[in-house]
N, C-alpha and C. Protein backbone atom coordinates (compact mmCIF):
# COMPACT_ATOMS: atom_id res chain seq x y z
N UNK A 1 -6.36 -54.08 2.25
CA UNK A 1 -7.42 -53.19 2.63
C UNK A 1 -6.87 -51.94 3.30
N UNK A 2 -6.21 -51.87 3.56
CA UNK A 2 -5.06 -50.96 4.56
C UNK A 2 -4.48 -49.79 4.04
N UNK A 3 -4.03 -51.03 2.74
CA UNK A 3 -3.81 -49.87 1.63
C UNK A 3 -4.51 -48.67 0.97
N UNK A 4 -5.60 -48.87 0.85
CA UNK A 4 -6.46 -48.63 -0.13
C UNK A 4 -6.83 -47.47 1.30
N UNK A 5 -6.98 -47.73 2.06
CA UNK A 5 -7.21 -46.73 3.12
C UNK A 5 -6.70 -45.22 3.60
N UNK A 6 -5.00 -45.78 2.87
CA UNK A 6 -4.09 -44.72 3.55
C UNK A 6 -4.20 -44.57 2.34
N UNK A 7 -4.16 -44.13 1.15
CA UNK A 7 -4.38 -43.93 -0.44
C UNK A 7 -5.38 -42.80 -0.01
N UNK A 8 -6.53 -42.96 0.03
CA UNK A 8 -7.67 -42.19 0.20
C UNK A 8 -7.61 -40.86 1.28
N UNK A 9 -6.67 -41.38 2.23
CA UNK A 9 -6.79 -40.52 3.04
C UNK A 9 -5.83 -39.35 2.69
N UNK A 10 -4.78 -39.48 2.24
CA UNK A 10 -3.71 -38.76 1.21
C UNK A 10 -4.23 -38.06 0.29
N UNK A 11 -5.51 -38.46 -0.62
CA UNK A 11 -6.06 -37.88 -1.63
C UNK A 11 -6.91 -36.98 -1.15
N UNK A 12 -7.28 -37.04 0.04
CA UNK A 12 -8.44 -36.09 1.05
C UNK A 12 -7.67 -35.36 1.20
N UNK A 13 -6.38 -35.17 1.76
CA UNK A 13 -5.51 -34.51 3.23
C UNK A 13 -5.15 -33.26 1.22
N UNK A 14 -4.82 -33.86 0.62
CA UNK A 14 -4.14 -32.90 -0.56
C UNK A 14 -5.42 -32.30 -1.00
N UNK A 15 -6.78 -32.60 -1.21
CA UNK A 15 -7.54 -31.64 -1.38
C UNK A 15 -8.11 -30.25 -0.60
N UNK A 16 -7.41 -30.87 0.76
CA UNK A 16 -8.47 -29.93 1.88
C UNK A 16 -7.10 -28.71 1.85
N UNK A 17 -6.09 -29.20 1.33
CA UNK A 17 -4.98 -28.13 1.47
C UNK A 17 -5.21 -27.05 0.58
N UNK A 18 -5.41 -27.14 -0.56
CA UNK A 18 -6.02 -26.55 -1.85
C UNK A 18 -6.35 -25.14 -1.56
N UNK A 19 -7.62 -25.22 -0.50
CA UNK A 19 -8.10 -23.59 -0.74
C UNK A 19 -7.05 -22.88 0.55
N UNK A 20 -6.30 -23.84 1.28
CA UNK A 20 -5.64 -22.83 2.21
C UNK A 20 -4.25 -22.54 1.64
N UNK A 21 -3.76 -23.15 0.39
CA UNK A 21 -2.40 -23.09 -0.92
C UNK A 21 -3.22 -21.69 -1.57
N UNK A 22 -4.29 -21.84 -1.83
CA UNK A 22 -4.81 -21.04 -2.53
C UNK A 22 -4.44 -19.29 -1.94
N UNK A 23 -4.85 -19.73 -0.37
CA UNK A 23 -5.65 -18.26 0.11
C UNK A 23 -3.87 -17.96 0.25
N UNK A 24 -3.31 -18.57 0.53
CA UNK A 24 -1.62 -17.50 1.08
C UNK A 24 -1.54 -17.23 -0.50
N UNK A 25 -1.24 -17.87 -1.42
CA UNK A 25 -0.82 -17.41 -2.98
C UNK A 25 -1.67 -16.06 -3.41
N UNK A 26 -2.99 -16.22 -3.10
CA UNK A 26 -3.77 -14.78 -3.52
C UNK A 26 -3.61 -13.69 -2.32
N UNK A 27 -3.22 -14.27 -1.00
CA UNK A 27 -2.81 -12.85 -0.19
C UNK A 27 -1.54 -12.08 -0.47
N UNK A 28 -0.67 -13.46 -1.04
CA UNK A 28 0.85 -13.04 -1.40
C UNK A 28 0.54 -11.86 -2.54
N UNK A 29 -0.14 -12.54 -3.38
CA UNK A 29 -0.20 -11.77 -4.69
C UNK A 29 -0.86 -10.17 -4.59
N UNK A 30 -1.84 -10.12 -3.59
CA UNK A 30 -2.34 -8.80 -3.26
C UNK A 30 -1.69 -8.01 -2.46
N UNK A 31 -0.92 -8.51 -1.78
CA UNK A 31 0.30 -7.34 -1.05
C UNK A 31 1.51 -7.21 -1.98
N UNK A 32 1.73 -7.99 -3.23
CA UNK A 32 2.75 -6.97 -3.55
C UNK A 32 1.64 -6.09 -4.64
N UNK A 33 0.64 -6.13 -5.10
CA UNK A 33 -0.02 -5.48 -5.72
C UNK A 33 -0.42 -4.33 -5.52
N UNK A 34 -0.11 -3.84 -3.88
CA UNK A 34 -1.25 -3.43 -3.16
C UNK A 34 -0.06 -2.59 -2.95
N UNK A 35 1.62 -2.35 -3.12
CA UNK A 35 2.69 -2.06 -2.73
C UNK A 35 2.73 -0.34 -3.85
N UNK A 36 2.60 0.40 -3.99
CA UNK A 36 2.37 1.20 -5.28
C UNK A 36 3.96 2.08 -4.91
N UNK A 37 3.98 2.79 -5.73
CA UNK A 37 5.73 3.73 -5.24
C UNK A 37 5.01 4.55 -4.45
N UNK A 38 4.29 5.16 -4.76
CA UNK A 38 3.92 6.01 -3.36
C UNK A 38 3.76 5.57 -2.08
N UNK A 39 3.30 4.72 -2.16
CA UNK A 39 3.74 3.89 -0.55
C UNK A 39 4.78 3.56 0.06
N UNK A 40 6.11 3.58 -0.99
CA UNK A 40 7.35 3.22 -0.80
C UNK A 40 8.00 4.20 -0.63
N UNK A 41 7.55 5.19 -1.03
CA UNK A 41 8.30 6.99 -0.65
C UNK A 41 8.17 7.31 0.33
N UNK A 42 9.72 7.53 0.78
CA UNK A 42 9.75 8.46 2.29
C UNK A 42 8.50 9.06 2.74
N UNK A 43 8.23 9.47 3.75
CA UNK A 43 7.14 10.29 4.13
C UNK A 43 7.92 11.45 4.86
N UNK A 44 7.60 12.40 4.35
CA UNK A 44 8.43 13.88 4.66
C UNK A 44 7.20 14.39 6.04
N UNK A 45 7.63 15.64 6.41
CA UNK A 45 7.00 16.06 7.49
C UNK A 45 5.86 17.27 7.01
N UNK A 46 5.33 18.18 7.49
CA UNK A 46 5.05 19.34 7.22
C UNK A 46 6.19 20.11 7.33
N UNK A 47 6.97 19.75 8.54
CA UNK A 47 7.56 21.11 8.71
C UNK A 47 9.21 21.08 7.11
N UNK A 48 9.14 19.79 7.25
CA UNK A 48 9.97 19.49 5.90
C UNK A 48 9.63 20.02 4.91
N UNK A 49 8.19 19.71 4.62
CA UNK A 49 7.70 20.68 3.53
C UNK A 49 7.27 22.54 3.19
N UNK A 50 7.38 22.80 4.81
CA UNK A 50 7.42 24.18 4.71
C UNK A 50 9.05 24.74 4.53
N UNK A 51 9.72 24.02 4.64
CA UNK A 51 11.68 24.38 3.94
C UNK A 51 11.87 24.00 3.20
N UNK A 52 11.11 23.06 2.33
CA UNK A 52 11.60 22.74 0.65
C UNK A 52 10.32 22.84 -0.17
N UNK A 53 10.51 24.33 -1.08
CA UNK A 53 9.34 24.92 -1.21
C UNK A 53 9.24 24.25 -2.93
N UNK A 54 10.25 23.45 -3.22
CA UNK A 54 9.95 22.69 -5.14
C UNK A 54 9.64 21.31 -4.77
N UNK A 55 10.22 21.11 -3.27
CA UNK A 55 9.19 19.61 -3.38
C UNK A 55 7.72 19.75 -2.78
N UNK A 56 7.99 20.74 -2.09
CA UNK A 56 5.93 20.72 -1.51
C UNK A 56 5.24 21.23 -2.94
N UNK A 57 5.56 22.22 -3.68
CA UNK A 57 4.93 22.78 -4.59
C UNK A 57 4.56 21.18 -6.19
N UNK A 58 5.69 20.67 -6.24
CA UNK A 58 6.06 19.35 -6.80
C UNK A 58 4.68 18.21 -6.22
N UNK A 59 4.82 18.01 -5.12
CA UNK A 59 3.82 16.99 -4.45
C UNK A 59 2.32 17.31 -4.49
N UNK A 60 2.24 18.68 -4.34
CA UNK A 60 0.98 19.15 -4.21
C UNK A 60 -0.05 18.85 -5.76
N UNK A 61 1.26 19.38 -7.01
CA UNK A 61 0.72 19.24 -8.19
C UNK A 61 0.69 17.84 -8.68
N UNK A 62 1.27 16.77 -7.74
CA UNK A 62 1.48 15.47 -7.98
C UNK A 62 -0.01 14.92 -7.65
N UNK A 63 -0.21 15.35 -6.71
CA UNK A 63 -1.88 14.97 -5.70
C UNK A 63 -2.87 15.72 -6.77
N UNK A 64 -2.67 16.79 -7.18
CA UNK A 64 -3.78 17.34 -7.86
C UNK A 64 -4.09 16.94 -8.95
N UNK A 65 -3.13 16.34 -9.96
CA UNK A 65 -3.08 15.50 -10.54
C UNK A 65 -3.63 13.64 -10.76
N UNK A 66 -3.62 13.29 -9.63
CA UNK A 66 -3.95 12.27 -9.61
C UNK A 66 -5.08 12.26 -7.92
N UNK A 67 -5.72 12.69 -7.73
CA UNK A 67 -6.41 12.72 -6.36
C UNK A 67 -7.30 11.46 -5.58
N UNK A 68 -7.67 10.92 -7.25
CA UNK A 68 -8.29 9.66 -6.51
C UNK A 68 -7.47 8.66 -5.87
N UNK A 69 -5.92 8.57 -6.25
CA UNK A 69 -5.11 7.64 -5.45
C UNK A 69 -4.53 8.30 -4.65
N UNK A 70 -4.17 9.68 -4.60
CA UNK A 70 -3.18 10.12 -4.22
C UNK A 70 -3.94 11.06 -2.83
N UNK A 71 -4.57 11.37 -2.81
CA UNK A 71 -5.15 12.26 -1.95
C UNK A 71 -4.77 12.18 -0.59
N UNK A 72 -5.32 11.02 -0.14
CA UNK A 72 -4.98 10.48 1.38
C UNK A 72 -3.87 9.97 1.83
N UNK A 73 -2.51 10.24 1.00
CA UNK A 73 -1.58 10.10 1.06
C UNK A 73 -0.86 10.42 2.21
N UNK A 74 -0.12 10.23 2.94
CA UNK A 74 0.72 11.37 3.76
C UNK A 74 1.57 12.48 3.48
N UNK A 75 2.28 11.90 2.41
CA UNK A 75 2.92 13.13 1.60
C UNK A 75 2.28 14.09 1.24
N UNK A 76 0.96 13.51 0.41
CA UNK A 76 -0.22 14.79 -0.01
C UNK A 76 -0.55 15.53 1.10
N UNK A 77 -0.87 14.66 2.19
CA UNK A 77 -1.94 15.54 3.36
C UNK A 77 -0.82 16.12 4.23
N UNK A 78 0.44 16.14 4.63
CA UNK A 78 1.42 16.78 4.62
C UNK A 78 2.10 17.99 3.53
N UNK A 79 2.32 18.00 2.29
CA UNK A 79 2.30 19.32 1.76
C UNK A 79 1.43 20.27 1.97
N UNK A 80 -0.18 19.84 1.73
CA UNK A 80 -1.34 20.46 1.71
C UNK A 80 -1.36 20.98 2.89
N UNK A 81 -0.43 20.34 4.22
CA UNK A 81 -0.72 21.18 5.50
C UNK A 81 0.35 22.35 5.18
N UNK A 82 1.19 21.82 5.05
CA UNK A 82 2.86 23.17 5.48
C UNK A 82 2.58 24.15 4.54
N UNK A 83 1.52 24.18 2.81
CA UNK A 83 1.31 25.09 2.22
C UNK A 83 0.00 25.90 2.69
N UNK A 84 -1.28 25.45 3.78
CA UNK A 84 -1.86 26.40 4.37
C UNK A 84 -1.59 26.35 5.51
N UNK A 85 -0.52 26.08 5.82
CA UNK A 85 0.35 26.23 7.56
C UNK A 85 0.94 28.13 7.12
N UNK A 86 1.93 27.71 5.65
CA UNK A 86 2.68 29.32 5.33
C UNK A 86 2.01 30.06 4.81
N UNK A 87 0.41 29.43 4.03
CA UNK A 87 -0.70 30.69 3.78
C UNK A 87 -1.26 31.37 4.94
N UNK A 88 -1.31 30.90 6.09
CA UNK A 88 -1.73 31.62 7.39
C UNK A 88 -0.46 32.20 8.06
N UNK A 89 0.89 32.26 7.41
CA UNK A 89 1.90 32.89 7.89
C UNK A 89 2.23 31.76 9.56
N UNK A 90 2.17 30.60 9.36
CA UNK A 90 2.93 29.72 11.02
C UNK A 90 3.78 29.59 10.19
């Protein structure tokens, strides 16, 4: 009878694990998903981008290009500053 006890309880203990096997495998899977190259690219400065005038000009057309991902970028919202930082002459 003993047996049959600790059997059952083993078959419980491996089901209740299930959705918490589950939830790390689908969090795992959404952070590297969630990893894009632009997120992995340096993040330059403004003032970086007001002294390297083919990569701000480069980034800017990179963002304009793609805006729905790229917009809120730092790189983006960093070129977009240092190029109306040097349109107002700072």
């Amino acid at each position: 009878m003993n047996v049959s006890r600790c059997s059952q309880q083993q078959a419980s203990l491996d089901w209740n694990l299930r959705p918490i096997v589950f939830g790390l495998l689908l969090s795992g899977f959404l952070g590297v998903v969630g990893c894009t190259k632009e997120a992995l690219d340096p993040v330059q400065t403004v003032e970086w981008y007001k002294q390297h005038e083919a990569e701000r000009m480069a980034m800017i057309q990179k963002c304009m290009n793609n805006p729905g991902q790229l917009e809120g970028t730092p790189n983006c919202v960093n070129a977009r500053g240092a190029a109306d930082a040097l349109f107002r002459g700072q």
